[in-house]
PDB file of N, CA and C in Angstrom:
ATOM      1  N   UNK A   1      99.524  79.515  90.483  1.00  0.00           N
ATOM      2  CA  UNK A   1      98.546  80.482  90.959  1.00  0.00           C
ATOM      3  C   UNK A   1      97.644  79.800  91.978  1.00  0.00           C
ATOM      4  N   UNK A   2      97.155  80.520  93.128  1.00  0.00           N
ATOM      5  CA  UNK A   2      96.622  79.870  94.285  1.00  0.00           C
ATOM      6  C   UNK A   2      95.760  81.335  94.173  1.00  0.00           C
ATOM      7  N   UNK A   3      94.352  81.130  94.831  1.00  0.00           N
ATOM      8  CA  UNK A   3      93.898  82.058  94.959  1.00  0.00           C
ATOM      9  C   UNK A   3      92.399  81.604  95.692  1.00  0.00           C
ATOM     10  N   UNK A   4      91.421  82.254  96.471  1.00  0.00           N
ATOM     11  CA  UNK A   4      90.240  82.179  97.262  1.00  0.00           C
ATOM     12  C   UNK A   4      89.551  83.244  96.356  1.00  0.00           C
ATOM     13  N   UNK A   5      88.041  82.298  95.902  1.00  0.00           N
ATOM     14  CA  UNK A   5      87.014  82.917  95.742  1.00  0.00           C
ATOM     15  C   UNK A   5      85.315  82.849  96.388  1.00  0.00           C
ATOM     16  N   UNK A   6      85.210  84.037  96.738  1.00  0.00           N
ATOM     17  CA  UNK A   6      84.412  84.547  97.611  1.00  0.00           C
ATOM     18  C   UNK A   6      82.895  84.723  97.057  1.00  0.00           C
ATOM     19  N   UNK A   7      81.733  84.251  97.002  1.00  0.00           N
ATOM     20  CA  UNK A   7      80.594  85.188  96.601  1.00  0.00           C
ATOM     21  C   UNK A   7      79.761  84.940  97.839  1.00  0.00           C
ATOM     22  N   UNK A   8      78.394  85.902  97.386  1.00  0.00           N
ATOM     23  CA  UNK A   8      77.766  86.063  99.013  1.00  0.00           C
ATOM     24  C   UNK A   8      76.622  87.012  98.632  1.00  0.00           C
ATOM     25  N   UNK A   9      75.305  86.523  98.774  1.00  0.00           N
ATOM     26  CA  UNK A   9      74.151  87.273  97.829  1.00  0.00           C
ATOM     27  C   UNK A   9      73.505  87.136  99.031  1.00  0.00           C
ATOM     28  N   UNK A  10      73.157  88.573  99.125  1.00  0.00           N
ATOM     29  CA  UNK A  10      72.830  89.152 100.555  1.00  0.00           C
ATOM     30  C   UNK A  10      71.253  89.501 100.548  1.00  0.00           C
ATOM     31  N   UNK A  11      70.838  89.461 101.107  1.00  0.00           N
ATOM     32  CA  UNK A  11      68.862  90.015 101.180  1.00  0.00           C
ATOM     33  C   UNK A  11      68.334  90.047 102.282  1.00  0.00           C
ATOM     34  N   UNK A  12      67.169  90.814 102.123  1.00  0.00           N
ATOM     35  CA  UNK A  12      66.811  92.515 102.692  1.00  0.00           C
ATOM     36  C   UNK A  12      68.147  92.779 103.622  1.00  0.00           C
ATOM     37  N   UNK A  13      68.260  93.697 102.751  1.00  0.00           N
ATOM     38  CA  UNK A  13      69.583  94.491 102.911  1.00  0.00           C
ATOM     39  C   UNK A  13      68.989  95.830 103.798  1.00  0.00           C
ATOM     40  N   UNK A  14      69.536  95.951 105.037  1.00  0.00           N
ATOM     41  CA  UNK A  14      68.782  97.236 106.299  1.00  0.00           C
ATOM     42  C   UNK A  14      69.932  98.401 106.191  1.00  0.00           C
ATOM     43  N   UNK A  15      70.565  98.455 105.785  1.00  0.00           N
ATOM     44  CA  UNK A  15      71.878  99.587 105.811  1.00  0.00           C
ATOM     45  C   UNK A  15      70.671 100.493 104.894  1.00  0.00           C
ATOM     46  N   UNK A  16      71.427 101.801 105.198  1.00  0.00           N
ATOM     47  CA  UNK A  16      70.656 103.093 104.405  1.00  0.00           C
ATOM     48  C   UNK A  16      70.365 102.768 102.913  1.00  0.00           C
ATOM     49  N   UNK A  17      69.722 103.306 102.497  1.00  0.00           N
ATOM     50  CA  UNK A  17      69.277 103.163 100.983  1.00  0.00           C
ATOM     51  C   UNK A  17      70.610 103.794  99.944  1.00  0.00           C
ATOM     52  N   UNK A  18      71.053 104.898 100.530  1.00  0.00           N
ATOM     53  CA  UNK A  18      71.620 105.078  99.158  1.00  0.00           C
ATOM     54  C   UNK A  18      73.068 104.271  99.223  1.00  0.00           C
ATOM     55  N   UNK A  19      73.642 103.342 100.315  1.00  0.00           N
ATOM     56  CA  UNK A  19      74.478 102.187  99.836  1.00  0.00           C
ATOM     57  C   UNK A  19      74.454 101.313  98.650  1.00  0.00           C
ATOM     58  N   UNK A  20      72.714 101.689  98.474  1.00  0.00           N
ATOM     59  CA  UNK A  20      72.427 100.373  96.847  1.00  0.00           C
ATOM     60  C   UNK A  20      72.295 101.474  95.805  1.00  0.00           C
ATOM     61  N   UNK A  21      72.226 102.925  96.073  1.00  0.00           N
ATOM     62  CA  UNK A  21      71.995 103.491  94.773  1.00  0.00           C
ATOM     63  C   UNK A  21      72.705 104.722  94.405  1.00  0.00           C
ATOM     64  N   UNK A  22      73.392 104.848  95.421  1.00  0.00           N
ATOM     65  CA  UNK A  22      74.998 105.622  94.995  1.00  0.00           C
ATOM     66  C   UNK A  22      75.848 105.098  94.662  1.00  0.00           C
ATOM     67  N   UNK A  23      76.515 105.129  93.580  1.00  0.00           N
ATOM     68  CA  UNK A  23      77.542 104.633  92.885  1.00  0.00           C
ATOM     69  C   UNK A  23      78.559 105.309  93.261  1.00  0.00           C
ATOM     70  N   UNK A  24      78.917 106.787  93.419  1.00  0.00           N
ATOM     71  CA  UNK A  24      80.089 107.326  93.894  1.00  0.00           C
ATOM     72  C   UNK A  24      80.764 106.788  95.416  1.00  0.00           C
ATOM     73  N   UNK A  25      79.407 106.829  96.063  1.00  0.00           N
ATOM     74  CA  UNK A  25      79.400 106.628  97.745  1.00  0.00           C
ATOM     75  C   UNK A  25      80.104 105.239  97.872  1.00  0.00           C
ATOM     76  N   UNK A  26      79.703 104.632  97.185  1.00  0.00           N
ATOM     77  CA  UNK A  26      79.892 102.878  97.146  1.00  0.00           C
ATOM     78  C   UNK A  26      81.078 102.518  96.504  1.00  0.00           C
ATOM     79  N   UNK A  27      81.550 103.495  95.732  1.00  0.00           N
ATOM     80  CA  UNK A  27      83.183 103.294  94.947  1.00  0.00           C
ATOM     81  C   UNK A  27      84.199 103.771  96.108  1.00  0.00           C
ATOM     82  N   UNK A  28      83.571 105.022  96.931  1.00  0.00           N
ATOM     83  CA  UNK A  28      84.595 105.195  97.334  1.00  0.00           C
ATOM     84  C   UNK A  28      84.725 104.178  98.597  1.00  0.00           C
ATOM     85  N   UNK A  29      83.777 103.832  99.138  1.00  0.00           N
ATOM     86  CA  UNK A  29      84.249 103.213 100.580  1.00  0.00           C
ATOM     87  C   UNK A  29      84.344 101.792  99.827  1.00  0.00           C
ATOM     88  N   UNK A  30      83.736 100.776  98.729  1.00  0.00           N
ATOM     89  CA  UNK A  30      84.714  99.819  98.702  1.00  0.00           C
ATOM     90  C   UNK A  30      86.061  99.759  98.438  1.00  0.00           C
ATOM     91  N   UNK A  31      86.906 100.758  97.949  1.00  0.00           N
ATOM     92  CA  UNK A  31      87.594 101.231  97.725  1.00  0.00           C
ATOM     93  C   UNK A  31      88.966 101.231  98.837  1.00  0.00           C
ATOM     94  N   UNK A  32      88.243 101.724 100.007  1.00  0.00           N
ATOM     95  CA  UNK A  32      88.726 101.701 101.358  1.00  0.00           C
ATOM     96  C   UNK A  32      88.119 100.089 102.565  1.00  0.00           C
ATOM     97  N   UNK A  33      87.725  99.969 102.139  1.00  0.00           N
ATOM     98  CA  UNK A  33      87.551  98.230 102.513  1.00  0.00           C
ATOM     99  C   UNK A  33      88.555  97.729 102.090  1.00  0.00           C
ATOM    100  N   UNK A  34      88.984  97.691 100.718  1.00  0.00           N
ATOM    101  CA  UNK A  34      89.855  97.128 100.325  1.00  0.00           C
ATOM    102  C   UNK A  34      91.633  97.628 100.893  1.00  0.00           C
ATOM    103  N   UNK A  35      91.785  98.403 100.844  1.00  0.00           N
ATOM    104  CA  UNK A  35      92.843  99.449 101.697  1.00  0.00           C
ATOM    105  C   UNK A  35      92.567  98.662 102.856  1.00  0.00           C
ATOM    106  N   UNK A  36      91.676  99.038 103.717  1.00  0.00           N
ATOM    107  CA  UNK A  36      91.667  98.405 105.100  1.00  0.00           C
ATOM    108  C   UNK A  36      92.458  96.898 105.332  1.00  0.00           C
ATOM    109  N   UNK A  37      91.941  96.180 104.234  1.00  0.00           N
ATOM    110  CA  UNK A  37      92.508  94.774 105.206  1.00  0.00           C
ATOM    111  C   UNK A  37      93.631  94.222 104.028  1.00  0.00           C
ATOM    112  N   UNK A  38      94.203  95.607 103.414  1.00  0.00           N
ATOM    113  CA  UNK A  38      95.699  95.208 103.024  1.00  0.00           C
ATOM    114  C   UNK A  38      96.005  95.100 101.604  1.00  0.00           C
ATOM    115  N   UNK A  39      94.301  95.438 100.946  1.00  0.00           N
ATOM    116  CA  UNK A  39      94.441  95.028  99.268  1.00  0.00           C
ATOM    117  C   UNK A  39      95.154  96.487  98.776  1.00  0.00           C
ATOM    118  N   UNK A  40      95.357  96.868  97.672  1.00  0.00           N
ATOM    119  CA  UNK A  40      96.034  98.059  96.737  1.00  0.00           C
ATOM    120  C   UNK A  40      94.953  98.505  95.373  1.00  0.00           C
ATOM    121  N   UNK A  41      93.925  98.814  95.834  1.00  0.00           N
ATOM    122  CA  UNK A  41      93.064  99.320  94.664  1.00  0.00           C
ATOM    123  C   UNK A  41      94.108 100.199  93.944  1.00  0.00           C
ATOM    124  N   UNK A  42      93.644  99.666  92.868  1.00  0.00           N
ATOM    125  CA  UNK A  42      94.578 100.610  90.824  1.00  0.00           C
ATOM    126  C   UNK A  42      93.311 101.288  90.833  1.00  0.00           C
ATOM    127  N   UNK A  43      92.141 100.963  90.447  1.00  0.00           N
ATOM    128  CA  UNK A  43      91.155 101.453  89.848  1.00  0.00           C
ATOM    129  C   UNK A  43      90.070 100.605  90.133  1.00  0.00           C
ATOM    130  N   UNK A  44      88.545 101.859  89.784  1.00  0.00           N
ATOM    131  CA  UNK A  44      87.362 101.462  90.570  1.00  0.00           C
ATOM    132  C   UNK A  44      86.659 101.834  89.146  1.00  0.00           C
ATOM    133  N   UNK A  45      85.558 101.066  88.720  1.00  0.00           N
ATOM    134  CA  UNK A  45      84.077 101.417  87.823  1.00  0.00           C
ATOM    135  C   UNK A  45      83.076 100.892  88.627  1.00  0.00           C
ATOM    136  N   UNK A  46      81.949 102.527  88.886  1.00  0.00           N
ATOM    137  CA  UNK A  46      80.689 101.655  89.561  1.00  0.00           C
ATOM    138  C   UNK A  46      79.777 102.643  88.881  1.00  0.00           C
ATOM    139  N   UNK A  47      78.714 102.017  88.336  1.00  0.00           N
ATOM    140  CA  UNK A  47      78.086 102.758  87.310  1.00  0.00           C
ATOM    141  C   UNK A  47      76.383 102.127  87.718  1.00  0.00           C
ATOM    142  N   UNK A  48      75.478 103.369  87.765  1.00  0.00           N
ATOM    143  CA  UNK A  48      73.974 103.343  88.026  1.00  0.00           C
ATOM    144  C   UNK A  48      73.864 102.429  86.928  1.00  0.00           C
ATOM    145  N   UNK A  49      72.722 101.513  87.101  1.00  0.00           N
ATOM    146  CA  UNK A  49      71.525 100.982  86.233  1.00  0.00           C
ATOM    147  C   UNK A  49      70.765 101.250  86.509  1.00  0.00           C
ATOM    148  N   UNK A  50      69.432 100.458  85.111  1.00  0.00           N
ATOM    149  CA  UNK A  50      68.430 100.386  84.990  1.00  0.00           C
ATOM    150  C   UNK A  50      67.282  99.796  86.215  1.00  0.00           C
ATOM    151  N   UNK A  51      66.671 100.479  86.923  1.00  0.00           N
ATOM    152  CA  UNK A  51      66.206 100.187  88.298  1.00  0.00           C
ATOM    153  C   UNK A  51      66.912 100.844  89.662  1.00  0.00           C
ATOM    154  N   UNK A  52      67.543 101.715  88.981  1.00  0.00           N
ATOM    155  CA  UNK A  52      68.206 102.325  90.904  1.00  0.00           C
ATOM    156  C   UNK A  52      69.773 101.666  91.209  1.00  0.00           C
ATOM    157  N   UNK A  53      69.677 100.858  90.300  1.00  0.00           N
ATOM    158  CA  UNK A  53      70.967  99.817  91.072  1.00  0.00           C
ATOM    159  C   UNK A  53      72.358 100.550  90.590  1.00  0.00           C
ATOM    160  N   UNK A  54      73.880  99.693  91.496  1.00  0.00           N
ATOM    161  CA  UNK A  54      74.867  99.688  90.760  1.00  0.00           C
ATOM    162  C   UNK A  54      75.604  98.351  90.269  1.00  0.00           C
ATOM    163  N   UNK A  55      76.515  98.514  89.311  1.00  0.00           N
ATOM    164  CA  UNK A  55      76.938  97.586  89.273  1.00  0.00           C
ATOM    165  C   UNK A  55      78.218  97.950  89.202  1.00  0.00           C
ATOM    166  N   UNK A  56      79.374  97.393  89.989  1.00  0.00           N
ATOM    167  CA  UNK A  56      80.934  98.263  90.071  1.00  0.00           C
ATOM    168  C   UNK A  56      81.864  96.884  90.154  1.00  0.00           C
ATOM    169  N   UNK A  57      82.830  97.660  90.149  1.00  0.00           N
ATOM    170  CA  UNK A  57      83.846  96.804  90.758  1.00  0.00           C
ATOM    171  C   UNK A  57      85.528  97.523  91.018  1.00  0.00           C
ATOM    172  N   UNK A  58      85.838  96.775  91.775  1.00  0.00           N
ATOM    173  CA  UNK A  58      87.922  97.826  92.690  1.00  0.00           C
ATOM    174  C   UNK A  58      88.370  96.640  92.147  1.00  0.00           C
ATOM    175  N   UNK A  59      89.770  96.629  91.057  1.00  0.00           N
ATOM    176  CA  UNK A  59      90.175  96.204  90.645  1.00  0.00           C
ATOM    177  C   UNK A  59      91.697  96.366  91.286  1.00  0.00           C
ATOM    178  N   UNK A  60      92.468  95.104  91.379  1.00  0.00           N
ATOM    179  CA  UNK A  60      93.404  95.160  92.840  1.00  0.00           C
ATOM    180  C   UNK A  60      94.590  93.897  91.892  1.00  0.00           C
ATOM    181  N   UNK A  61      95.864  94.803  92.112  1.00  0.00           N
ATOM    182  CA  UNK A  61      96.931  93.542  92.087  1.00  0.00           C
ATOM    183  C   UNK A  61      96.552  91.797  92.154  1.00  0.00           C
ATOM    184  N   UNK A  62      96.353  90.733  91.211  1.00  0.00           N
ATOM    185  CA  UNK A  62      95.860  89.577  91.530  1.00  0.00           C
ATOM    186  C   UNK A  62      94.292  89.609  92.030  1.00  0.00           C
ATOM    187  N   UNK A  63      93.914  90.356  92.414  1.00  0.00           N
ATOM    188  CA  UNK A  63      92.357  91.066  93.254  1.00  0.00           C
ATOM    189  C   UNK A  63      91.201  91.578  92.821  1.00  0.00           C
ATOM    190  N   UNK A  64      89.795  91.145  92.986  1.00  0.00           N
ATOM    191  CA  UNK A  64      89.128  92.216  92.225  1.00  0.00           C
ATOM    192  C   UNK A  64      88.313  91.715  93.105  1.00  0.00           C
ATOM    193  N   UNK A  65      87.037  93.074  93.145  1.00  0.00           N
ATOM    194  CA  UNK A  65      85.902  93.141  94.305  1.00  0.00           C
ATOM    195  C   UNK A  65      84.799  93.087  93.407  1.00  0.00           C
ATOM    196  N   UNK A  66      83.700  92.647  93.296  1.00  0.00           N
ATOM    197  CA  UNK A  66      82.352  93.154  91.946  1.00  0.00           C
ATOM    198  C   UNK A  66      81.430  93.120  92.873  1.00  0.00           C
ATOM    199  N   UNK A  67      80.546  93.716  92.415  1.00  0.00           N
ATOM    200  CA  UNK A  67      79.213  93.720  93.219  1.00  0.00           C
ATOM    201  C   UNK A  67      77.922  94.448  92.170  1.00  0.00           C
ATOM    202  N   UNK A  68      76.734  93.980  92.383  1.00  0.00           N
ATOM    203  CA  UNK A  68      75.308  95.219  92.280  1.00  0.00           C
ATOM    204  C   UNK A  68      74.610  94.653  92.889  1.00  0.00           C
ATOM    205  N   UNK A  69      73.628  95.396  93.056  1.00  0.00           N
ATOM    206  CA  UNK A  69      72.581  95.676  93.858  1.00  0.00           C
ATOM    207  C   UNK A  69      71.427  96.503  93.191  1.00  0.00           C
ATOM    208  N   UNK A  70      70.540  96.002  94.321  1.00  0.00           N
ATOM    209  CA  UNK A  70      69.078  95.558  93.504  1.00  0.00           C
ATOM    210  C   UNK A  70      68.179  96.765  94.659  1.00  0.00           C
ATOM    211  N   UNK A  71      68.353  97.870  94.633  1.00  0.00           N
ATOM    212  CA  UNK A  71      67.825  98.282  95.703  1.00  0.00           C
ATOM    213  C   UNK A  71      65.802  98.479  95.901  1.00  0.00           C
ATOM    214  N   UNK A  72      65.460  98.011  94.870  1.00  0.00           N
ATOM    215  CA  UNK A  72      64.097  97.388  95.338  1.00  0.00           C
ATOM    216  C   UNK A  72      63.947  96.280  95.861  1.00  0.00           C
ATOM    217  N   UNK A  73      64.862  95.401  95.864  1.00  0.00           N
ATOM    218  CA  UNK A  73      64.616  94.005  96.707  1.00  0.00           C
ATOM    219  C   UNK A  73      65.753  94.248  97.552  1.00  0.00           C
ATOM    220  N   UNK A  74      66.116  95.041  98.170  1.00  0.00           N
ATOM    221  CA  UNK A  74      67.382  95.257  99.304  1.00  0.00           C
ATOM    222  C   UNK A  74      68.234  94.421  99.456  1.00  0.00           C
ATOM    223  N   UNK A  75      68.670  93.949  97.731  1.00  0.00           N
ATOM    224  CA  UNK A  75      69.249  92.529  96.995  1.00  0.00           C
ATOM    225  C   UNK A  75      70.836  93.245  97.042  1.00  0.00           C
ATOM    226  N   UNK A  76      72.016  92.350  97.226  1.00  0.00           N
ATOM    227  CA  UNK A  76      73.472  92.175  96.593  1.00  0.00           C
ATOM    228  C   UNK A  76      73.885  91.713  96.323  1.00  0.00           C
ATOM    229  N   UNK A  77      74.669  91.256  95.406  1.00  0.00           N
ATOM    230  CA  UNK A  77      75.443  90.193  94.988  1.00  0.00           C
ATOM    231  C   UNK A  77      76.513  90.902  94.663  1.00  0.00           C
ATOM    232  N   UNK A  78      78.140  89.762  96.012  1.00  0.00           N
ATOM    233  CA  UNK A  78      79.276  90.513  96.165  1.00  0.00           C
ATOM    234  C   UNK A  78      80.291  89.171  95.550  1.00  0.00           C
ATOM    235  N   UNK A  79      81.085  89.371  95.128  1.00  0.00           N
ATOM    236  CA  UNK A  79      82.067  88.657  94.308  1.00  0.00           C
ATOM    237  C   UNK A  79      83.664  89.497  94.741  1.00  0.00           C
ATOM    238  N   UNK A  80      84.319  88.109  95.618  1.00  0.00           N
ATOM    239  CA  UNK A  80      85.526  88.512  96.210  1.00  0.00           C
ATOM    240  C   UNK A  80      86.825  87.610  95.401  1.00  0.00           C
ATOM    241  N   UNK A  81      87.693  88.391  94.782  1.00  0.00           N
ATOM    242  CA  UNK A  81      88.580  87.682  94.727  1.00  0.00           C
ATOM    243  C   UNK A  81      90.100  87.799  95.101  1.00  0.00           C
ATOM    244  N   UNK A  82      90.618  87.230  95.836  1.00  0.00           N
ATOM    245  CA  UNK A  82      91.926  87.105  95.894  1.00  0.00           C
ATOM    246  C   UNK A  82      93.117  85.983  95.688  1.00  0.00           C
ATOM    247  N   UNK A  83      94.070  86.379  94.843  1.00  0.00           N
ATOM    248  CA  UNK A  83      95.227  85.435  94.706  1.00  0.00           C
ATOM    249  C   UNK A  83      96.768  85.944  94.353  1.00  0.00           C
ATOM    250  N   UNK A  84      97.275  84.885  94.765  1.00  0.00           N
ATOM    251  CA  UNK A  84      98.915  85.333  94.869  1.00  0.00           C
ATOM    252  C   UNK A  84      99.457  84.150  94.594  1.00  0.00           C
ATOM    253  N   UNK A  85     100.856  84.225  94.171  1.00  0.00           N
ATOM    254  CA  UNK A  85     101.545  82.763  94.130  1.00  0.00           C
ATOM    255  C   UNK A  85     102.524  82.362  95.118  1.00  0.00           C
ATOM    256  N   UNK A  86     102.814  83.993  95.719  1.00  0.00           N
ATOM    257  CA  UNK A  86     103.798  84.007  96.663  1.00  0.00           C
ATOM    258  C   UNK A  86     103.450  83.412  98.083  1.00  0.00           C
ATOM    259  N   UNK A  87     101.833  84.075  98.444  1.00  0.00           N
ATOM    260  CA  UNK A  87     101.615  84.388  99.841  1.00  0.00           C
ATOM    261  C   UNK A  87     100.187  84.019  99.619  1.00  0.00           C
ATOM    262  N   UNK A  88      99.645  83.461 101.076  1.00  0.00           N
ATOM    263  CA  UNK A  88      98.389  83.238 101.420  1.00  0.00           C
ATOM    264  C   UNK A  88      97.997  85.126 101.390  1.00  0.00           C
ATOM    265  N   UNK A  89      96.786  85.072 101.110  1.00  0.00           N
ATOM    266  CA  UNK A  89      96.208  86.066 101.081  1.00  0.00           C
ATOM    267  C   UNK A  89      94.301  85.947 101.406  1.00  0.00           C
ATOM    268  N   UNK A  90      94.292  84.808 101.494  1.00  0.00           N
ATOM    269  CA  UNK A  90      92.775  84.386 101.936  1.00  0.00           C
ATOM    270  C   UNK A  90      92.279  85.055 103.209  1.00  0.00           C
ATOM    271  N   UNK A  91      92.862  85.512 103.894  1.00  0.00           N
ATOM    272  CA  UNK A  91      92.413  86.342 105.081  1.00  0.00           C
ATOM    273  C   UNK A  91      91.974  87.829 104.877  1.00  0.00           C
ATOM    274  N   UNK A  92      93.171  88.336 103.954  1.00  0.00           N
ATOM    275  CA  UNK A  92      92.687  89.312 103.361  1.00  0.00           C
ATOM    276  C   UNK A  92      90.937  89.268 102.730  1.00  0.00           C
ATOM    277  N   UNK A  93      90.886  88.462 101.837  1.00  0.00           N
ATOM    278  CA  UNK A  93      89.652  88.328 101.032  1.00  0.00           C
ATOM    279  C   UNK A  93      88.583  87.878 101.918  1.00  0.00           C
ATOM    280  N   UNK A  94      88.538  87.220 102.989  1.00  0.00           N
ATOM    281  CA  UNK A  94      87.715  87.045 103.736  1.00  0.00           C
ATOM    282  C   UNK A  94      87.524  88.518 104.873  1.00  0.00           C
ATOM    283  N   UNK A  95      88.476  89.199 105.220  1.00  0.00           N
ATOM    284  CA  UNK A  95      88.447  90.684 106.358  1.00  0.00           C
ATOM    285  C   UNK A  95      87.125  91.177 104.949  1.00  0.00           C
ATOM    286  N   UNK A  96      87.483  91.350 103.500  1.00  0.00           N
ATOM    287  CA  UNK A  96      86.716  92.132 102.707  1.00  0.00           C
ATOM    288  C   UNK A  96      85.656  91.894 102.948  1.00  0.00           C
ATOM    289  N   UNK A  97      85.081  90.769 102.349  1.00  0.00           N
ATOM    290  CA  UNK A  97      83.934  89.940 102.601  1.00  0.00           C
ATOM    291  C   UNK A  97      83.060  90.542 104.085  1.00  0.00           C
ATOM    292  N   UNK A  98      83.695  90.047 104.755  1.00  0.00           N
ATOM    293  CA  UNK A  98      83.037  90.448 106.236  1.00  0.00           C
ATOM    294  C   UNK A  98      82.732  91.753 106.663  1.00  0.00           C
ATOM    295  N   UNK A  99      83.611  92.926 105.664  1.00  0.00           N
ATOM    296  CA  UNK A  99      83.302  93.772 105.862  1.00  0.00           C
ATOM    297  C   UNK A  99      82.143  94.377 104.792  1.00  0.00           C
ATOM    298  N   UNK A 100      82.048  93.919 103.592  1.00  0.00           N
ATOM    299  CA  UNK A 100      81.179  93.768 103.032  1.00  0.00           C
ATOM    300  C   UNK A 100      79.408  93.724 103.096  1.00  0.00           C
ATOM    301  N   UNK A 101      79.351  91.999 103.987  1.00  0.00           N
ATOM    302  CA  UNK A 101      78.137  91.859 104.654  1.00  0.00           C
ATOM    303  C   UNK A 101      77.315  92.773 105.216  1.00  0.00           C
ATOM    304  N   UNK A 102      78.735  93.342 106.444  1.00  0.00           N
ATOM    305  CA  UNK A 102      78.308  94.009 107.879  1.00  0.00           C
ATOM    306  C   UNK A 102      77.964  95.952 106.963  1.00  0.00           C
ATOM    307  N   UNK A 103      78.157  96.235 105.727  1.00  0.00           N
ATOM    308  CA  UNK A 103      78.152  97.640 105.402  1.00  0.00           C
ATOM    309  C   UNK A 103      76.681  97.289 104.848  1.00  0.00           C
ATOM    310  N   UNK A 104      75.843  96.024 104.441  1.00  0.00           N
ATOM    311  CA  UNK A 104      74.607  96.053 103.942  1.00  0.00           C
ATOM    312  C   UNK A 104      73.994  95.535 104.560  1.00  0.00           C
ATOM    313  N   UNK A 105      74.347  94.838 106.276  1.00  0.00           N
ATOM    314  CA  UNK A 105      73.345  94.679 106.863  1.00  0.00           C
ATOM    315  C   UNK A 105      71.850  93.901 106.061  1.00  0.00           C
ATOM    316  N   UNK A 106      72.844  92.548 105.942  1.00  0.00           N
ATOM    317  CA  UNK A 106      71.313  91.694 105.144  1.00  0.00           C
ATOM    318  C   UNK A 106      71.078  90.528 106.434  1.00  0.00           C
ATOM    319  N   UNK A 107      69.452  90.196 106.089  1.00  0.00           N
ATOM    320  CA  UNK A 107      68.921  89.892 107.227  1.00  0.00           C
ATOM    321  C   UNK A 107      69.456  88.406 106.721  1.00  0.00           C
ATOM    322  N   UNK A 108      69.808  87.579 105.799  1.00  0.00           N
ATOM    323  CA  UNK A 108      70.042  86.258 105.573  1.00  0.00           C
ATOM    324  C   UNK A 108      70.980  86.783 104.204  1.00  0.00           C
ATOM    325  N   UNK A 109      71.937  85.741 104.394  1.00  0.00           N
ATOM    326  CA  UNK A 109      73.163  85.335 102.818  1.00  0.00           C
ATOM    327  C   UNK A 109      73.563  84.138 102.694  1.00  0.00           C
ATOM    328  N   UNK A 110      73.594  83.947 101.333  1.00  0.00           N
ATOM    329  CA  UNK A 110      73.824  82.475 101.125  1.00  0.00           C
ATOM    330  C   UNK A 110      75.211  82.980 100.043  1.00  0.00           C
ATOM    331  N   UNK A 111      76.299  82.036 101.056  1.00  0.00           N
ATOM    332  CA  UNK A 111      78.024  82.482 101.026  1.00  0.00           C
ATOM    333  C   UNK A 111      78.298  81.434 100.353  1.00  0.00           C
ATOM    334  N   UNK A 112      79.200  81.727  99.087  1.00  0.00           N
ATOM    335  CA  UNK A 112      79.897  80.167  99.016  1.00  0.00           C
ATOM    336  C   UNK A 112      82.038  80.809  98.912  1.00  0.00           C
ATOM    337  N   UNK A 113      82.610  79.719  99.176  1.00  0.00           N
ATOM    338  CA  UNK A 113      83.530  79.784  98.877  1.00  0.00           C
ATOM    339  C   UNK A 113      84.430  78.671  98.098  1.00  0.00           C
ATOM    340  N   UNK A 114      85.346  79.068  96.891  1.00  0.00           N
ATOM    341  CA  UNK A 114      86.082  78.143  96.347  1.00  0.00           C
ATOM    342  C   UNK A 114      88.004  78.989  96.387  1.00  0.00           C
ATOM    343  N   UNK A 115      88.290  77.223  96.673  1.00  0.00           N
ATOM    344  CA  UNK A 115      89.880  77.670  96.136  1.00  0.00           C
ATOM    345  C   UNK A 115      89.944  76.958  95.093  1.00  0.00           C
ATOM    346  N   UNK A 116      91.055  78.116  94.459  1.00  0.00           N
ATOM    347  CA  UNK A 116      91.151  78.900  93.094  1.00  0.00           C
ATOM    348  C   UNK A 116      92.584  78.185  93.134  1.00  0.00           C
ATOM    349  N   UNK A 117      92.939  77.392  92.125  1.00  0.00           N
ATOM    350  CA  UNK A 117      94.505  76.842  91.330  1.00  0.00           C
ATOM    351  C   UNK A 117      94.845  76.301  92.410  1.00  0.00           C
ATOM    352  N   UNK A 118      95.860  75.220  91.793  1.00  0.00           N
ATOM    353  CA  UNK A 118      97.196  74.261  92.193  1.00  0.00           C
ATOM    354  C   UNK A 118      98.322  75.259  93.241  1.00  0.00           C
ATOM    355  N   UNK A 119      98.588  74.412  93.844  1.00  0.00           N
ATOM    356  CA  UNK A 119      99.975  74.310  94.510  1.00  0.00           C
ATOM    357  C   UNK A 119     100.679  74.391  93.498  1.00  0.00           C
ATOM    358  N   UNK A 120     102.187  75.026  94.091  1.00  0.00           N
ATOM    359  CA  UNK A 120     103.108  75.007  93.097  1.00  0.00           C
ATOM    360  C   UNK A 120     104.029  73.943  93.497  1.00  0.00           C
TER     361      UNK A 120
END
């Protein structure tokens, strides 16, 4: 198993408000982020909390997207993962990512990235 993991905690977040506090709105277009740069969403949970926020995640072949948000501190925290044994797929998980950022418009993020398992 080979795989790239992604996180990236985003603040003051300038994209419209209800990006942090619609849960439907936010299932469906991560949903299609993921579609976009090649992933296969099975299934999505993104569910309101306590404070306005969501907390969700698109659950994907080898793949999964998580995120919530803090929409009084125009706070996110996004969690990317992708892996395969067959095929690089790190480009994929990084197109997400980037598209990610650019849908919450945060004025500063502090990104980290790790690879995930051995060579075969």
């Amino acid at each position: 198993m080979k795989g790239l993991h992604l996180t990236a905690d985003l603040y003051r977040c300038r994209c419209e408000p209800a990006w942090l506090a619609d849960a439907q709105q936010l299932a469906a277009w991560c949903a299609s982020a993921a579609q976009a740069v090649g992933l296969e969403p099975l299934e999505h949970a993104f569910h309101p909390v306590d404070g306005g926020g969501i907390t969700g995640a698109v659950l994907m072949p080898g793949a999964h997207v998580c995120l919530h948000t803090w929409p009084g501190e125009k706070a996110v925290a996004v969690d990317v993962y992708v892996g395969d044994a067959a095929t690089d797929q790190s480009a994929k998980a990084r197109g997400l990512m980037f598209a990610l950022v650019n849908r919450f418009q945060p004025e500063w993020t502090e990104q980290r990235s790790l690879d995930r398992g051995e060579e075969e």
